[in-house]
PDB file of N, CA and C in Angstrom:
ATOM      1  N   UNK A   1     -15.350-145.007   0.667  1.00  0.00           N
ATOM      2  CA  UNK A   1     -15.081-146.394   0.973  1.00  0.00           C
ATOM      3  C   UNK A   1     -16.010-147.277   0.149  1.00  0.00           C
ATOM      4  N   UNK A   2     -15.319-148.682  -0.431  1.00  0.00           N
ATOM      5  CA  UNK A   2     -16.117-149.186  -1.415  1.00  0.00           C
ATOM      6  C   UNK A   2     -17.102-150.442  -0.231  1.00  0.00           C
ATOM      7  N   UNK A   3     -18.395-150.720  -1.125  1.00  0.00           N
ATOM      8  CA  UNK A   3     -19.177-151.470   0.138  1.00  0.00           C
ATOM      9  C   UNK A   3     -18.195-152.896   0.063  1.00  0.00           C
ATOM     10  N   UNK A   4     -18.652-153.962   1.253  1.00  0.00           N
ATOM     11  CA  UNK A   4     -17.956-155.187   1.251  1.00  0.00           C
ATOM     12  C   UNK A   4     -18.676-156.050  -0.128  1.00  0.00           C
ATOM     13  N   UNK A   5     -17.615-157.227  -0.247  1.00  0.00           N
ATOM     14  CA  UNK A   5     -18.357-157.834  -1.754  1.00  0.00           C
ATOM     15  C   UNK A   5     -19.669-158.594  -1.808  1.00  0.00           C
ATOM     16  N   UNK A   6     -19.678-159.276  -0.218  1.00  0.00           N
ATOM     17  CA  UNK A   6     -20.802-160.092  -0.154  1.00  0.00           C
ATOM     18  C   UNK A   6     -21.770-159.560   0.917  1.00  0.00           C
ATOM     19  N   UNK A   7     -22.761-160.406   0.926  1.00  0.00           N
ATOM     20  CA  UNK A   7     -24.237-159.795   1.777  1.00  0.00           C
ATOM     21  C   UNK A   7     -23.498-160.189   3.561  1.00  0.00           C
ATOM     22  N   UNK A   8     -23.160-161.497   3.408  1.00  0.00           N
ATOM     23  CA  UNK A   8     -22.239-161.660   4.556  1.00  0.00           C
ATOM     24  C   UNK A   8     -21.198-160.606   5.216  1.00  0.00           C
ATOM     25  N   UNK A   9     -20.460-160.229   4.296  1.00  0.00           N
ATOM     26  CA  UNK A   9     -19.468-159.499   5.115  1.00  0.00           C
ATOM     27  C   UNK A   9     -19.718-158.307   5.589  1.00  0.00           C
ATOM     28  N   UNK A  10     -21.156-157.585   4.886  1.00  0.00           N
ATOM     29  CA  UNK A  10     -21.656-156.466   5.018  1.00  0.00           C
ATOM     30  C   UNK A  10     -22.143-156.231   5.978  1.00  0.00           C
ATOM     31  N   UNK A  11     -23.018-157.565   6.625  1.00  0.00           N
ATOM     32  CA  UNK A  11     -23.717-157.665   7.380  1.00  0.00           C
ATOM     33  C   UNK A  11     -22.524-157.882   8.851  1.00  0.00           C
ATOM     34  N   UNK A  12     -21.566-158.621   8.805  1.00  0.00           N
ATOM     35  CA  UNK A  12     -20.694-158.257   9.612  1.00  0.00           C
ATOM     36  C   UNK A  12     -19.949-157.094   9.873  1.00  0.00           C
ATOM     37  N   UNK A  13     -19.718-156.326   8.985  1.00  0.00           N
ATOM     38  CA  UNK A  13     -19.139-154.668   8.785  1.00  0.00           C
ATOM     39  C   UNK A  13     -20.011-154.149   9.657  1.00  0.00           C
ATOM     40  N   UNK A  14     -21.170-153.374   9.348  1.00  0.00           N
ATOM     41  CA  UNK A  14     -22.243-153.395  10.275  1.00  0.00           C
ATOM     42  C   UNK A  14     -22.050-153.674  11.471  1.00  0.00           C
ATOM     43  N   UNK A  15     -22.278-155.397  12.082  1.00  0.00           N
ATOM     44  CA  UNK A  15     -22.308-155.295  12.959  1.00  0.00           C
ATOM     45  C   UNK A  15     -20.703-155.083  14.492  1.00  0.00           C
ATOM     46  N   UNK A  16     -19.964-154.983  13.134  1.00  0.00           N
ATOM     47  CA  UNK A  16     -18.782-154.848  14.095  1.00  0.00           C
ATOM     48  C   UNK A  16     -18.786-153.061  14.569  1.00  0.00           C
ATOM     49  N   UNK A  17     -19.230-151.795  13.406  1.00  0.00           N
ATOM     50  CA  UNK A  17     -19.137-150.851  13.775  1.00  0.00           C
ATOM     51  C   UNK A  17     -20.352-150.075  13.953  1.00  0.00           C
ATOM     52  N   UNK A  18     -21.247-150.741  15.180  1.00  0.00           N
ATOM     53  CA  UNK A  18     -22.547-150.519  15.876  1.00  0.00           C
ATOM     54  C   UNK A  18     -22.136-149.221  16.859  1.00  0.00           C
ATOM     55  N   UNK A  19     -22.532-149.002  16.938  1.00  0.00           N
ATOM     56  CA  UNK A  19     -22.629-147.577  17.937  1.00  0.00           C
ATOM     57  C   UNK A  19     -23.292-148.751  19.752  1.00  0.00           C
ATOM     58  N   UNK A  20     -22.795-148.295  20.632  1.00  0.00           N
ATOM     59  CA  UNK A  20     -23.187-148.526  21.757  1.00  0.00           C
ATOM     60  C   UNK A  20     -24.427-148.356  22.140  1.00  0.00           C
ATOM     61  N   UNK A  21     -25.484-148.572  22.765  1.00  0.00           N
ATOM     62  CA  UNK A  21     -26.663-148.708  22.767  1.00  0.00           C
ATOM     63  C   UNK A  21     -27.085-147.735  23.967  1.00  0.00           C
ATOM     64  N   UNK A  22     -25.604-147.685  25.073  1.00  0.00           N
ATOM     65  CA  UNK A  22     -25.729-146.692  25.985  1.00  0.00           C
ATOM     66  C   UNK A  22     -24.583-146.796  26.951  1.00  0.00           C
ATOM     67  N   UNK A  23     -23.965-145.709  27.214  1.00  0.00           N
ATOM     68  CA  UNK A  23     -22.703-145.438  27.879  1.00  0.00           C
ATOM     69  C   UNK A  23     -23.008-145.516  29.536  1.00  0.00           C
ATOM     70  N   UNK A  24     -22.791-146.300  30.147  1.00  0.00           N
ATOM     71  CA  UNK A  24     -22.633-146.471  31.753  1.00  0.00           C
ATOM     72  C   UNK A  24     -21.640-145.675  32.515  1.00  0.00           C
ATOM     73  N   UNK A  25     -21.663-144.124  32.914  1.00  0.00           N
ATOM     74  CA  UNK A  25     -20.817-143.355  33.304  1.00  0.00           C
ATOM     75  C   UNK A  25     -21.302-143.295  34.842  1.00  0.00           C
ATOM     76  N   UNK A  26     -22.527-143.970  35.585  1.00  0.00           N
ATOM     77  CA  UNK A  26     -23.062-143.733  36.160  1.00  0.00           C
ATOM     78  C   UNK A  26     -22.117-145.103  37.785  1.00  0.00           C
ATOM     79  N   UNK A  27     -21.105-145.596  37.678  1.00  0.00           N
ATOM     80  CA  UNK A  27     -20.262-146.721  38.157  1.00  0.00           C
ATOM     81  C   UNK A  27     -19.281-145.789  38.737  1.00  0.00           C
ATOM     82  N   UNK A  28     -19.017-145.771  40.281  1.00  0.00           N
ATOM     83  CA  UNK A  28     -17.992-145.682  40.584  1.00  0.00           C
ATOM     84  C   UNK A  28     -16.968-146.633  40.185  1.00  0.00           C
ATOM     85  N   UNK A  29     -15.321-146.464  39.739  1.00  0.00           N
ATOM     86  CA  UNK A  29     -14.654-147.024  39.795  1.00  0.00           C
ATOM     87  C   UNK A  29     -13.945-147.711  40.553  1.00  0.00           C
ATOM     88  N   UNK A  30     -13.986-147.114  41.745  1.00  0.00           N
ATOM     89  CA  UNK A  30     -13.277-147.526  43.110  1.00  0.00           C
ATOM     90  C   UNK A  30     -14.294-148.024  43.681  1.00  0.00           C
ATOM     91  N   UNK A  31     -15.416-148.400  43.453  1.00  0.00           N
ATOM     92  CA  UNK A  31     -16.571-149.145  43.925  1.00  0.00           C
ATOM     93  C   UNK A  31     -16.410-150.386  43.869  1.00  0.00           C
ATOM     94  N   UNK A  32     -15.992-150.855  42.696  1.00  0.00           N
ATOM     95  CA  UNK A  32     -15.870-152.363  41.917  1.00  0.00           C
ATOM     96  C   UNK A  32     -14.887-153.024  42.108  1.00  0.00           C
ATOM     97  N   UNK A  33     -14.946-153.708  43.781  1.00  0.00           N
ATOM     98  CA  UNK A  33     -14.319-154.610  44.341  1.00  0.00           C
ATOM     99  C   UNK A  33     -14.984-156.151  44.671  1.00  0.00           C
ATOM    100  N   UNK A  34     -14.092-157.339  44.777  1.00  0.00           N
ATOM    101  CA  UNK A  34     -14.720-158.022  45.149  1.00  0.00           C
ATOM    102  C   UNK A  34     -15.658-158.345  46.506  1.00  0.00           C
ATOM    103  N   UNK A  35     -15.140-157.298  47.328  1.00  0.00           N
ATOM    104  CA  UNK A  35     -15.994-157.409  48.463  1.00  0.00           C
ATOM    105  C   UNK A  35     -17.139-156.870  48.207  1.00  0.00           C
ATOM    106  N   UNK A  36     -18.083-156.387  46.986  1.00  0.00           N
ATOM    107  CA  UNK A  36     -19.176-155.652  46.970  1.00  0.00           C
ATOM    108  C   UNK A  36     -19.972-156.311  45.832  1.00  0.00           C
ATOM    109  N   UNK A  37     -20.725-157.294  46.433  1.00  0.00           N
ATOM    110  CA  UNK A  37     -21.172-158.784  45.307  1.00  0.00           C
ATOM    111  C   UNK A  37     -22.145-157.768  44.870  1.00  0.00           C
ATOM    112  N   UNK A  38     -22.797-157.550  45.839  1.00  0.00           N
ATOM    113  CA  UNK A  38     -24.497-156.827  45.149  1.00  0.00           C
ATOM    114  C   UNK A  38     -24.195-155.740  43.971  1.00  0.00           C
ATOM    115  N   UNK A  39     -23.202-155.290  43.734  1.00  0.00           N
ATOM    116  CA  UNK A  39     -22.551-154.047  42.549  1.00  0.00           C
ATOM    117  C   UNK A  39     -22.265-155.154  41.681  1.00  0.00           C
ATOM    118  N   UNK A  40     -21.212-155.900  41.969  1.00  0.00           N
ATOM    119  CA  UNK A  40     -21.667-157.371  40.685  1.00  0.00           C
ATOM    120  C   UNK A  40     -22.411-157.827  40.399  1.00  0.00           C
ATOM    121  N   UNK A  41     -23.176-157.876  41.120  1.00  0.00           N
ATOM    122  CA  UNK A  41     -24.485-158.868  40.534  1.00  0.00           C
ATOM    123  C   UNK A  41     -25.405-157.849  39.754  1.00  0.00           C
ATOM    124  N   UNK A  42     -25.067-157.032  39.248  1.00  0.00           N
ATOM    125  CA  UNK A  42     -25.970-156.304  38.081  1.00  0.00           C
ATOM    126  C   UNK A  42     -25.180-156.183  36.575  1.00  0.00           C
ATOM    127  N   UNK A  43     -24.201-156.975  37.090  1.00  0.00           N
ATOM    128  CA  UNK A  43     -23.426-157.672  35.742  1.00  0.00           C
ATOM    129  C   UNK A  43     -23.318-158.749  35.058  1.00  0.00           C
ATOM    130  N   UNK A  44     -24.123-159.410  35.808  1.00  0.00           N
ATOM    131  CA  UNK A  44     -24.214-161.190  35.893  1.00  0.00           C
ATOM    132  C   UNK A  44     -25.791-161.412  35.464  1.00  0.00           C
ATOM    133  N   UNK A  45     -25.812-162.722  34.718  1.00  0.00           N
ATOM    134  CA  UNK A  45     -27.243-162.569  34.191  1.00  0.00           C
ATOM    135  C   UNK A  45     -27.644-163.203  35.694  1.00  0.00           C
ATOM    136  N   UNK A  46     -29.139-163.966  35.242  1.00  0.00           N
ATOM    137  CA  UNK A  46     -30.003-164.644  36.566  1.00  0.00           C
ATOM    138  C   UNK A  46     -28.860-165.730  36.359  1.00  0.00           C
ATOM    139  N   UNK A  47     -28.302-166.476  35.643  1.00  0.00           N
ATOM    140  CA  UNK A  47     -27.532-167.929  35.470  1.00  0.00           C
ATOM    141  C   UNK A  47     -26.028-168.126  35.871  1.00  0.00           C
ATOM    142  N   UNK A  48     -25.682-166.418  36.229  1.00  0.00           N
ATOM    143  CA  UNK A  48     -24.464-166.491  36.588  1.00  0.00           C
ATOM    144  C   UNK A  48     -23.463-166.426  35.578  1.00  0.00           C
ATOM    145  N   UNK A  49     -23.674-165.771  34.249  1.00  0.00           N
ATOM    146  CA  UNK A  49     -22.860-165.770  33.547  1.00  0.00           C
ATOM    147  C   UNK A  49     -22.236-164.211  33.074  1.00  0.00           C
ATOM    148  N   UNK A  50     -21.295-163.777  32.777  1.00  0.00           N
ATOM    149  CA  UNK A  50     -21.057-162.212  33.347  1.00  0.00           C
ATOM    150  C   UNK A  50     -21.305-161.753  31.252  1.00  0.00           C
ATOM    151  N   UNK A  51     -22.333-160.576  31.763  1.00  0.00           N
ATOM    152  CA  UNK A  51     -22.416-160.022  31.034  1.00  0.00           C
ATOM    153  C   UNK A  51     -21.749-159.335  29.656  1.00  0.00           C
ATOM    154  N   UNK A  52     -22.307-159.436  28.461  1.00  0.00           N
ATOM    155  CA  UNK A  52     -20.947-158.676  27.584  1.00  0.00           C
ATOM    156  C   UNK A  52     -21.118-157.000  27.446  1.00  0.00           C
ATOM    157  N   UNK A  53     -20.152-156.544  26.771  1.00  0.00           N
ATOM    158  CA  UNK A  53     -20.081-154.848  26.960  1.00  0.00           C
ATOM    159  C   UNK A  53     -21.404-154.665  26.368  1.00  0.00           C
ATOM    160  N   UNK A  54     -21.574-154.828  25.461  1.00  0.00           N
ATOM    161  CA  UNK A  54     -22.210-154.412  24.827  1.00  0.00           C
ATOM    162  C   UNK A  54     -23.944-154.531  24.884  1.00  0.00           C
ATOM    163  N   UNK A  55     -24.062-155.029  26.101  1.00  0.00           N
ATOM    164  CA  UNK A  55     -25.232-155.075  26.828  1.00  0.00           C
ATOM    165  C   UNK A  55     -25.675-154.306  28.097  1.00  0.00           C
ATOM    166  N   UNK A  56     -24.089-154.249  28.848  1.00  0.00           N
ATOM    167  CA  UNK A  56     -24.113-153.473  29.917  1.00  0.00           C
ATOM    168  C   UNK A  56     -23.579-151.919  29.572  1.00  0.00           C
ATOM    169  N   UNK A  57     -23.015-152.062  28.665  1.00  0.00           N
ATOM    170  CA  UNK A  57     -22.828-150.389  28.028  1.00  0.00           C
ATOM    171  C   UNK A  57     -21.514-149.942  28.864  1.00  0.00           C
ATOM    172  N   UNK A  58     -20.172-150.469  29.825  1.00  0.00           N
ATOM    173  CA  UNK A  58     -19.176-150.059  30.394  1.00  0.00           C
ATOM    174  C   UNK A  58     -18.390-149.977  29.515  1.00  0.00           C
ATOM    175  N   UNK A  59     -17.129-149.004  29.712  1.00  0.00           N
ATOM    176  CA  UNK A  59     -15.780-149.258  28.719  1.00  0.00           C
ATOM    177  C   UNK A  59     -15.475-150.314  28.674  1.00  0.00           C
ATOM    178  N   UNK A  60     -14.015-150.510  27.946  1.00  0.00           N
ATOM    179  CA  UNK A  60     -13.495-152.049  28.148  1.00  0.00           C
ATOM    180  C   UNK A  60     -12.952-151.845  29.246  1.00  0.00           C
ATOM    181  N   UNK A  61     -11.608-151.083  29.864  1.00  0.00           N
ATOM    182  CA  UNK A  61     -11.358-150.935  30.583  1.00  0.00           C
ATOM    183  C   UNK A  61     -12.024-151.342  32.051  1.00  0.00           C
ATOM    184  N   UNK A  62     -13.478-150.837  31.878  1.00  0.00           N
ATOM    185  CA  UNK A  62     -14.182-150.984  32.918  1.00  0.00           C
ATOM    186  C   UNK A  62     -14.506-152.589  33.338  1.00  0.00           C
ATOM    187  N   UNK A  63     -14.897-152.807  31.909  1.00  0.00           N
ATOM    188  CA  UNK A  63     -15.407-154.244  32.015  1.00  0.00           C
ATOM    189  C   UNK A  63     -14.297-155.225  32.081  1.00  0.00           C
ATOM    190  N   UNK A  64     -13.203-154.923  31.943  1.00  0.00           N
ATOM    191  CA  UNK A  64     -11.865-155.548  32.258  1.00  0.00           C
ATOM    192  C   UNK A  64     -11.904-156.121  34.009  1.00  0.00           C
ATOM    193  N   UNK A  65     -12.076-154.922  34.375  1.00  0.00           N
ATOM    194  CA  UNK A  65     -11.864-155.120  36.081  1.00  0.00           C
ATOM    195  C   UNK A  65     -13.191-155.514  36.549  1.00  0.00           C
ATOM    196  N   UNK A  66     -14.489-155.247  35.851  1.00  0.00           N
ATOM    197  CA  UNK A  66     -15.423-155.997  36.511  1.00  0.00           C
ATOM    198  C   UNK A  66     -15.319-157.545  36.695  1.00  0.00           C
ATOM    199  N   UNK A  67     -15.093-158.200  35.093  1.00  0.00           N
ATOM    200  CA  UNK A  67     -14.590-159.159  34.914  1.00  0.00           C
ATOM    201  C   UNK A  67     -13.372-159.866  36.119  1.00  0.00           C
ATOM    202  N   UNK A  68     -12.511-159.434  36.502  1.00  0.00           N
ATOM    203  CA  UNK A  68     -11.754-159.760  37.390  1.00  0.00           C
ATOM    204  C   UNK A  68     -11.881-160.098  38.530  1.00  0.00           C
ATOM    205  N   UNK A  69     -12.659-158.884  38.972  1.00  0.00           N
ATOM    206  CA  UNK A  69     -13.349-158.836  40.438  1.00  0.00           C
ATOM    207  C   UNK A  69     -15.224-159.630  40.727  1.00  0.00           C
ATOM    208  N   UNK A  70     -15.338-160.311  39.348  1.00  0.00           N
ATOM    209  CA  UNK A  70     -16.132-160.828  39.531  1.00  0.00           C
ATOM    210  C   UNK A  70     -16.177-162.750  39.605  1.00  0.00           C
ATOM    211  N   UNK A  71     -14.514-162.938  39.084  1.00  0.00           N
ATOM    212  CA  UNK A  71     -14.063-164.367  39.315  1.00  0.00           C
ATOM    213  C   UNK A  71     -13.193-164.537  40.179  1.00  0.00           C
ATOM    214  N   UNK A  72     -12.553-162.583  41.108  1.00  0.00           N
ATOM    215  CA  UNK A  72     -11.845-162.859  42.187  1.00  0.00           C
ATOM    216  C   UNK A  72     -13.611-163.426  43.743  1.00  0.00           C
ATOM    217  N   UNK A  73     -14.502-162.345  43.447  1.00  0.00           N
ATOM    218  CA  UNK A  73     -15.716-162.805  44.192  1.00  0.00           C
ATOM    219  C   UNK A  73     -16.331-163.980  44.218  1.00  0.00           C
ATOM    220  N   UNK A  74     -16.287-164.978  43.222  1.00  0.00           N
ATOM    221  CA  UNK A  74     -16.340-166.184  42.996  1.00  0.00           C
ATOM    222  C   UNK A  74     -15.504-167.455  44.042  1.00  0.00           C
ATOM    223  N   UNK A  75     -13.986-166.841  43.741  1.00  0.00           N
ATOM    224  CA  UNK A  75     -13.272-167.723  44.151  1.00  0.00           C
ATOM    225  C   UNK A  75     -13.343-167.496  45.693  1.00  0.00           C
ATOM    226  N   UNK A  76     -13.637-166.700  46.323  1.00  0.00           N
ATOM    227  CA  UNK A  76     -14.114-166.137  47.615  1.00  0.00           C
ATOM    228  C   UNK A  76     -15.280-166.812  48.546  1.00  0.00           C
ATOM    229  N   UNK A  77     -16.065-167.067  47.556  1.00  0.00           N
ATOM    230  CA  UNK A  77     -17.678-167.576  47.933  1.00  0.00           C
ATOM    231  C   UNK A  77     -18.149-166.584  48.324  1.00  0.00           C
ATOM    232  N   UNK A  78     -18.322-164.956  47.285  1.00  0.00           N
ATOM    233  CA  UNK A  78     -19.026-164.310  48.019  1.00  0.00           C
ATOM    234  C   UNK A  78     -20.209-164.228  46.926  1.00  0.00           C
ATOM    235  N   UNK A  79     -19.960-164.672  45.877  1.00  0.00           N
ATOM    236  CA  UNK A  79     -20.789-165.073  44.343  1.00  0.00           C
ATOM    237  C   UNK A  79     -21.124-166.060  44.132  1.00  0.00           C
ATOM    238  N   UNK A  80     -22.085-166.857  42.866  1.00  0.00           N
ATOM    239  CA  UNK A  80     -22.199-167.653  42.775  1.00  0.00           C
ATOM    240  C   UNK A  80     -21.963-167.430  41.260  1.00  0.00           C
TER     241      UNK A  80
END
């Protein structure tokens, strides 16, 4: 494969095909409901803003439904 042309795009190449920093296998799936804030809230920074994959280390999949169940817990008032 030939490198990209500029220092820019290289540097984006790179960072698009990063290796994961660490795989989260350790999540029940059937855990991650909105009735179970305190399992959300280790997805959410201190500000309330939901974490990206690539910090919390879940599939997408995973982080699909966290995501969900973390603006269905919201709309609930069981989150902030």
């Amino acid at each position: 494969m030939s490198e990209p042309k500029t220092v820019e795009r290289r540097i984006a190449f790179r960072k698009a095909n990063r290796t994961m920093p660490r795989r989260r296998l350790d999540i029940p799936t059937e855990n991650v409901n909105y009735t179970h804030p305190e399992l959300l809230a280790k997805f959410t920074s201190d500000t309330g803003k939901i974490l990206p994959r690539r910090v919390t280390g879940v599939s997408a999949k995973l982080h699909r439904k966290i995501t969900r169940e973390i603006k269905r817990a919201r709309a609930v008032n069981l989150m902030r």
